[in-house]
N, C-alpha and C. Protein backbone atom coordinates (compact mmCIF):
# COMPACT_ATOMS: atom_id res chain seq x y z
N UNK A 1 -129.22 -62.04 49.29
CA UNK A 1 -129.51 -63.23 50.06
C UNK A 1 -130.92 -63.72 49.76
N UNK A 2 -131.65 -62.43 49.83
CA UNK A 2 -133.34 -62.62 49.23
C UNK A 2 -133.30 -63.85 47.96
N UNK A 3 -132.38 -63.47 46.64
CA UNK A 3 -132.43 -64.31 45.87
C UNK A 3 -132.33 -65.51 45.39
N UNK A 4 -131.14 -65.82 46.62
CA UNK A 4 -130.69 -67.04 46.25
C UNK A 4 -131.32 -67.71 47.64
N UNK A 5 -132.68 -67.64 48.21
CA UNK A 5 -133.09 -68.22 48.91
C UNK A 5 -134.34 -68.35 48.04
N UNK A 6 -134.93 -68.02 47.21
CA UNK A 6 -135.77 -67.31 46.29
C UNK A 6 -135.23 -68.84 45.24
N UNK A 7 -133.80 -68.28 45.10
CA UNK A 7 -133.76 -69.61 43.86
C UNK A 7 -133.63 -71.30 44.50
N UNK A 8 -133.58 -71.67 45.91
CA UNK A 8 -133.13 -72.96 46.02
C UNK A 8 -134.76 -73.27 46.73
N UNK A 9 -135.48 -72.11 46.96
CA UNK A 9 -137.39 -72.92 46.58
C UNK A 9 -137.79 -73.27 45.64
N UNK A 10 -137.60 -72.65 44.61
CA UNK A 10 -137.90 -72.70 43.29
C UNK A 10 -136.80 -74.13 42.63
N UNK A 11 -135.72 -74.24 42.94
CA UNK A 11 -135.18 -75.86 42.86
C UNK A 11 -135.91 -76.78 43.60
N UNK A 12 -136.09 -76.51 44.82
CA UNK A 12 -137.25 -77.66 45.55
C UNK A 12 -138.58 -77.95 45.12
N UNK A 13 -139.11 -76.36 44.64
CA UNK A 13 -140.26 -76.50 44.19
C UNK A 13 -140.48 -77.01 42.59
N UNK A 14 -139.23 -77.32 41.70
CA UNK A 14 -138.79 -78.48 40.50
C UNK A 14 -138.83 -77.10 39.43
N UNK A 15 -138.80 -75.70 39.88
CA UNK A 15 -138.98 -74.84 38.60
C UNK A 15 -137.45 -74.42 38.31
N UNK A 16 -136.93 -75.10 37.59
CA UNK A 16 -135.10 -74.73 37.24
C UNK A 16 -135.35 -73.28 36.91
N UNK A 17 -135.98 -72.89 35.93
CA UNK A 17 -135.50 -71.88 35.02
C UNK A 17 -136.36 -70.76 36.30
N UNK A 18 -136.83 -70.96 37.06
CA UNK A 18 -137.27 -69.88 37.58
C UNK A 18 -136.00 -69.48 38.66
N UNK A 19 -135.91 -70.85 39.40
CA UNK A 19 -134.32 -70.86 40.27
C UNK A 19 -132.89 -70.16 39.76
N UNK A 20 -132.89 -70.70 38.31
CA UNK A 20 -131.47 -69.68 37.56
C UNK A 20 -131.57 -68.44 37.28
N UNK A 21 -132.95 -68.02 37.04
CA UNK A 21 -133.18 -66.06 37.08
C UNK A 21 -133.01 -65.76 38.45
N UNK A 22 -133.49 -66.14 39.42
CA UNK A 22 -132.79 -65.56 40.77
C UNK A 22 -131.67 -65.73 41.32
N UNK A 23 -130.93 -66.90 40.90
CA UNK A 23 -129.49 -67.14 41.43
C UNK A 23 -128.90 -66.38 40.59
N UNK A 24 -128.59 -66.31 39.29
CA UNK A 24 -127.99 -65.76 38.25
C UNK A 24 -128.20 -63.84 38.26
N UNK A 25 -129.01 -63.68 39.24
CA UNK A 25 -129.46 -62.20 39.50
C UNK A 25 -128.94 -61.81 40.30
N UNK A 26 -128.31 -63.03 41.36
CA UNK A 26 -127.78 -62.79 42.94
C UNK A 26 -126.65 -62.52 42.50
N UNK A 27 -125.61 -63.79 41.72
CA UNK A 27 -125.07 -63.49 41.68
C UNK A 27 -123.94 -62.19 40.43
N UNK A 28 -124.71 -61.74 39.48
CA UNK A 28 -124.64 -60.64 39.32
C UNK A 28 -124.61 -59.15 40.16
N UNK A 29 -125.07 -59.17 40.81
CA UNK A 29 -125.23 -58.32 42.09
C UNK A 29 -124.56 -58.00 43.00
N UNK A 30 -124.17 -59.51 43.46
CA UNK A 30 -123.16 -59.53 44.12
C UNK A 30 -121.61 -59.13 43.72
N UNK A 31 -121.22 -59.85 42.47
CA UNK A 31 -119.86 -59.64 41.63
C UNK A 31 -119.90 -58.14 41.54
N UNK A 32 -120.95 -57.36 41.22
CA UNK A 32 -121.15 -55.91 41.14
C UNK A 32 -120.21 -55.20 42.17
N UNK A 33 -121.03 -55.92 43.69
CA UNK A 33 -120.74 -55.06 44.59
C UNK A 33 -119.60 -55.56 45.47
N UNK A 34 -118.51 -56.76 44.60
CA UNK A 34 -117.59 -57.61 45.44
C UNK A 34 -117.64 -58.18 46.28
N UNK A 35 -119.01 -58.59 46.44
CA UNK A 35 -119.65 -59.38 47.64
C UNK A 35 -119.49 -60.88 47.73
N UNK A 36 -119.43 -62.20 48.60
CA UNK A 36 -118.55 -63.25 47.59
C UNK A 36 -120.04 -64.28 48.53
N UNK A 37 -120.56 -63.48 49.95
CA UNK A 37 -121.44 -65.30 50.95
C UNK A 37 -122.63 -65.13 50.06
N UNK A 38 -123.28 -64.31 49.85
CA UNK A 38 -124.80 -64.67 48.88
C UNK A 38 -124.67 -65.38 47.37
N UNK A 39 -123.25 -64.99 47.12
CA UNK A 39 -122.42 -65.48 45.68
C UNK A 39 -122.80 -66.87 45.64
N UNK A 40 -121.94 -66.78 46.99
CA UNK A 40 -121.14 -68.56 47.28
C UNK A 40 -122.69 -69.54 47.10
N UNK A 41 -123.67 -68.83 47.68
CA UNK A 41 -125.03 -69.30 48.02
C UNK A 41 -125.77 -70.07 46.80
N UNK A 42 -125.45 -68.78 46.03
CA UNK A 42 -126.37 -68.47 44.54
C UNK A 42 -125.71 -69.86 44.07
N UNK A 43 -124.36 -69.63 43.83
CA UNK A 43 -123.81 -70.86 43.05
C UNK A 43 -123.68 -72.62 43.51
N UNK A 44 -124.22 -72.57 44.96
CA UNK A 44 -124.22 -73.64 45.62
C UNK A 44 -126.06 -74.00 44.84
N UNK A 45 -126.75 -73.28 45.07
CA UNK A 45 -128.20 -73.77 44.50
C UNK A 45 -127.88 -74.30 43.28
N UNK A 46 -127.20 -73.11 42.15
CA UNK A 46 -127.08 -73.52 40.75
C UNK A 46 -126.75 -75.41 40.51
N UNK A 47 -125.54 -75.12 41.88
CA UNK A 47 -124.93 -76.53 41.12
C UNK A 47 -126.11 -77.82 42.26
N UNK A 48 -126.52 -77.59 42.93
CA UNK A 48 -127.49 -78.67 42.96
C UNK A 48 -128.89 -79.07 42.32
N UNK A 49 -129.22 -77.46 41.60
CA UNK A 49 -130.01 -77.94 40.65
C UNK A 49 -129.33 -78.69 39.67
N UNK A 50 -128.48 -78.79 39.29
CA UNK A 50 -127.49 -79.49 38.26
C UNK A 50 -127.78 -80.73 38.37
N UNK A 51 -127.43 -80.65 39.25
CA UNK A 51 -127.19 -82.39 39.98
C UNK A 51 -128.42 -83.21 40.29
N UNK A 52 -129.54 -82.43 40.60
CA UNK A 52 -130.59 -82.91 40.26
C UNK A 52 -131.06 -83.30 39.14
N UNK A 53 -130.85 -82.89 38.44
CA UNK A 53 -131.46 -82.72 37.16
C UNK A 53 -130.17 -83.24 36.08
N UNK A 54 -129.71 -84.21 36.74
CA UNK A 54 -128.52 -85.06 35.93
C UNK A 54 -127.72 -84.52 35.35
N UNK A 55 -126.96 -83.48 35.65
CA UNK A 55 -126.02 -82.63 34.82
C UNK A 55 -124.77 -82.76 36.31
N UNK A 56 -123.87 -83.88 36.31
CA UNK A 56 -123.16 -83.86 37.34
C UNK A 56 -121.74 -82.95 37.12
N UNK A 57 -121.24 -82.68 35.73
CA UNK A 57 -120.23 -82.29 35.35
C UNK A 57 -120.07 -80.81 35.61
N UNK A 58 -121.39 -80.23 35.47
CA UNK A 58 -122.40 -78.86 35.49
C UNK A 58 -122.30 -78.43 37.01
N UNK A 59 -122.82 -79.39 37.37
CA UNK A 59 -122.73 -79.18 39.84
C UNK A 59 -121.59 -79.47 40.28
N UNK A 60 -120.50 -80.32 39.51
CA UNK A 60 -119.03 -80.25 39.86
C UNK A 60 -118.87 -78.82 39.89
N UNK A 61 -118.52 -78.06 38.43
CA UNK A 61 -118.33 -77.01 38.23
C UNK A 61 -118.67 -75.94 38.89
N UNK A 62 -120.07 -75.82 39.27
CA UNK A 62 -120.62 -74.78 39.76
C UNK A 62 -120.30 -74.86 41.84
N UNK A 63 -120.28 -75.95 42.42
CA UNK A 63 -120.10 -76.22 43.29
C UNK A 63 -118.51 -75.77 43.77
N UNK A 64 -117.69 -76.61 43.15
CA UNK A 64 -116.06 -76.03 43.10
C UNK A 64 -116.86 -74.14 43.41
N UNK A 65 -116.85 -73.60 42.36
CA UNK A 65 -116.27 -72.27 42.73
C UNK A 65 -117.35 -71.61 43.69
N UNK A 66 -118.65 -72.33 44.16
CA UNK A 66 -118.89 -71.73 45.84
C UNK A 66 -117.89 -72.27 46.38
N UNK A 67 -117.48 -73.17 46.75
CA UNK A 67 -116.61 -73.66 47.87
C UNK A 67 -115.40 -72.84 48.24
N UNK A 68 -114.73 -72.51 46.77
CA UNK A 68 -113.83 -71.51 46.92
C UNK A 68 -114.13 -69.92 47.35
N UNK A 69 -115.45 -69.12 47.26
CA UNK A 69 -115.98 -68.37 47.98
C UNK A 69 -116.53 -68.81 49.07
N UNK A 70 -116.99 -69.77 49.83
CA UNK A 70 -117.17 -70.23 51.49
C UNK A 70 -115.59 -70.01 52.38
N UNK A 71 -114.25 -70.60 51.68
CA UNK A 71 -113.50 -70.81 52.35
C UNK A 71 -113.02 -69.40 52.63
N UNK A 72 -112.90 -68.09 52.00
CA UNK A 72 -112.86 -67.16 52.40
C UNK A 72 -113.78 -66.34 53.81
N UNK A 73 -114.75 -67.10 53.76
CA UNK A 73 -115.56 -66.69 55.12
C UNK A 73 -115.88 -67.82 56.13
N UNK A 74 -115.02 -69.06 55.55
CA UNK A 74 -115.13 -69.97 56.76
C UNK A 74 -116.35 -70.35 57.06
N UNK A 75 -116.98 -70.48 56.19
CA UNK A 75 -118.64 -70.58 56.03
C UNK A 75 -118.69 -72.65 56.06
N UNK A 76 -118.61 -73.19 57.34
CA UNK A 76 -118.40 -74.26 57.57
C UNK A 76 -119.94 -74.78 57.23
N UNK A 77 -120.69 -74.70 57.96
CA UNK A 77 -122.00 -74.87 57.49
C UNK A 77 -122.67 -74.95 55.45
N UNK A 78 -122.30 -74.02 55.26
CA UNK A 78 -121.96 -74.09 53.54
C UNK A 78 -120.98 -74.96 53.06
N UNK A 79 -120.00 -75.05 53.27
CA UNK A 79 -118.89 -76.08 52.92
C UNK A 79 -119.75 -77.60 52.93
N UNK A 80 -120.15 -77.68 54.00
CA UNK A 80 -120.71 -79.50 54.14
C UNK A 80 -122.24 -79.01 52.92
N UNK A 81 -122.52 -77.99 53.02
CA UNK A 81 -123.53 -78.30 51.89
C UNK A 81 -123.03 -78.77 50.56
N UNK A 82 -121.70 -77.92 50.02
CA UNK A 82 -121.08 -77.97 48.48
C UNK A 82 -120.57 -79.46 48.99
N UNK A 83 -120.31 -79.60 49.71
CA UNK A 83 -119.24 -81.12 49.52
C UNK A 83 -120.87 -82.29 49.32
N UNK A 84 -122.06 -82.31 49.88
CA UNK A 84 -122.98 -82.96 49.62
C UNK A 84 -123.01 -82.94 48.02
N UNK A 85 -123.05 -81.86 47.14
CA UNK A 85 -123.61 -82.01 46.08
C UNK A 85 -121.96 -82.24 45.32
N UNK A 86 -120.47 -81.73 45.57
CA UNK A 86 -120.02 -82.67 45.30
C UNK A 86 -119.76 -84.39 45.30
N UNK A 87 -119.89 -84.66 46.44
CA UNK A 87 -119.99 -86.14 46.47
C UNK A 87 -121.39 -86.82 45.61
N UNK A 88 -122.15 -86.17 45.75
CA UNK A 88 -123.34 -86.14 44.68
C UNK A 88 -122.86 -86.56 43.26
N UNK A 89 -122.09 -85.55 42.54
CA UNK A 89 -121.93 -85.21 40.93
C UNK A 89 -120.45 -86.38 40.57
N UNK A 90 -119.66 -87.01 42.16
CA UNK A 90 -118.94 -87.94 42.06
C UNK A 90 -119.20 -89.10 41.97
N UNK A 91 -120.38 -89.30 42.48
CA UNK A 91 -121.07 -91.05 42.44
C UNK A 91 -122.14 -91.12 41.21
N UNK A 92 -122.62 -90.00 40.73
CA UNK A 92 -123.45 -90.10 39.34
C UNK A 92 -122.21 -90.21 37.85
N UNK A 93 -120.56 -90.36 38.46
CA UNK A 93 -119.74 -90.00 37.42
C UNK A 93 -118.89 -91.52 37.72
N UNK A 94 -119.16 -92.03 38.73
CA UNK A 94 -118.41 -93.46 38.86
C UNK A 94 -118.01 -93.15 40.17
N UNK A 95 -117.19 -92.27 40.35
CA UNK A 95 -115.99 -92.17 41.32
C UNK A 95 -116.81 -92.10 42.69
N UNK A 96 -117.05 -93.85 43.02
CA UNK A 96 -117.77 -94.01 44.30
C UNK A 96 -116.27 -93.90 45.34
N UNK A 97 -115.48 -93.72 45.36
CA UNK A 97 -113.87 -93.65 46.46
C UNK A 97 -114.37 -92.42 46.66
N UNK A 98 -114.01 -91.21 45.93
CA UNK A 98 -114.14 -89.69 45.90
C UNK A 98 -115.25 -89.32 46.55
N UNK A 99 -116.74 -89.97 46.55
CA UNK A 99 -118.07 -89.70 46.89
C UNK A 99 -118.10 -89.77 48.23
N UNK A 100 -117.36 -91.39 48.66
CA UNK A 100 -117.06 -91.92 50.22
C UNK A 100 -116.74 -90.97 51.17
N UNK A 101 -115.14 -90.16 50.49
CA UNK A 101 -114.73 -89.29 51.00
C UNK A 101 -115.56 -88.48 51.65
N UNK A 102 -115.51 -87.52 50.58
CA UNK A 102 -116.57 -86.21 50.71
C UNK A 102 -117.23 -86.40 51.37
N UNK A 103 -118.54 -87.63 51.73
CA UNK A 103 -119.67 -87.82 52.50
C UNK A 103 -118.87 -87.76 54.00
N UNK A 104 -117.99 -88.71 53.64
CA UNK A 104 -116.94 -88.67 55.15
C UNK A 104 -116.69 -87.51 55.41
N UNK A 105 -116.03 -86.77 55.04
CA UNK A 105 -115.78 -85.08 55.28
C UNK A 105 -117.01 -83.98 55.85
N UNK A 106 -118.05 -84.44 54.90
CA UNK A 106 -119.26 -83.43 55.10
C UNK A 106 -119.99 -83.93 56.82
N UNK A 107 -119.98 -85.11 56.88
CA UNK A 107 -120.61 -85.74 57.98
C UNK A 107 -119.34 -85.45 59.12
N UNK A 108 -118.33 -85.11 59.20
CA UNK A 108 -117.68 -84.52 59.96
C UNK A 108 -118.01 -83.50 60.67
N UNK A 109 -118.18 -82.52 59.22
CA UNK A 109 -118.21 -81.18 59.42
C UNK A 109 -119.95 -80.91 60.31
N UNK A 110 -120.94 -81.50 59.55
CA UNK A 110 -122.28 -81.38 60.44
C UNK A 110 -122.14 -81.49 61.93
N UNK A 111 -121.40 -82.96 62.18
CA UNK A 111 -121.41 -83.22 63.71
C UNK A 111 -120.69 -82.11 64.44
N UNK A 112 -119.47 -81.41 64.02
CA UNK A 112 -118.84 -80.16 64.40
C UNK A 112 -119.83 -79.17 64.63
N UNK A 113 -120.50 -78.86 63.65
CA UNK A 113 -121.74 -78.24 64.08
C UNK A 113 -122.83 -78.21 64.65
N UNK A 114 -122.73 -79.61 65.25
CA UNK A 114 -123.68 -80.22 66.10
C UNK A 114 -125.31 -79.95 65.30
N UNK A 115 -125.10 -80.16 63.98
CA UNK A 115 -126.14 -80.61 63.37
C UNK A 115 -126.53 -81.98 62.77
């Protein structure tokens, strides 16, 4: 968990390659020990550094398969994060319908959480 909190400062703080040695460490670690929420974490940073950094096809990718490790732990709070940086990697690709969605979905899910 250390790491991949480790890697989405280091995305804020604009250092990619420092962010992918700690996510990419997490999630090694994790796959090790069959562990899937720090996974889900690691790979949610990966793909919004992506997406920052104009690689939307890259934060599709990487985003999809946290989401599919959140839904195993019902990690609702995480979910509206991956769907942000999907709807993200959908409106840098055209597909402003798909983006709508998602934003619609994610802004659901916050108010559920009364965030």
């Amino acid at each position: 968990m250390t790491l991949f909190q480790l890697g989405i400062t280091c995305v804020l703080l604009d250092d990619s390659s420092a962010a992918h040695a700690a996510c990419n460490e997490a999630i090694e670690l994790s796959r090790a020990c069959g562990e899937g929420w720090a996974q889900s974490y690691a790979l949610w940073t990966l793909g919004h550094d992506a997406w920052v950094r104009s690689d939307p096809h890259a934060a599709e990718d990487l985003a999809r398969q946290s989401l599919r490790l959140k839904y195993d732990f019902d990690d609702e709070l995480g979910i509206a994060l991956v769907l942000g940086v999907l709807a993200g990697a959908a409106a840098d690709t055209g597909k402003f319908e798909r983006a709508a969605c998602l934003i619609g979905i994610a802004e659901r899910t916050w108010r559920a959480l009364g965030t």
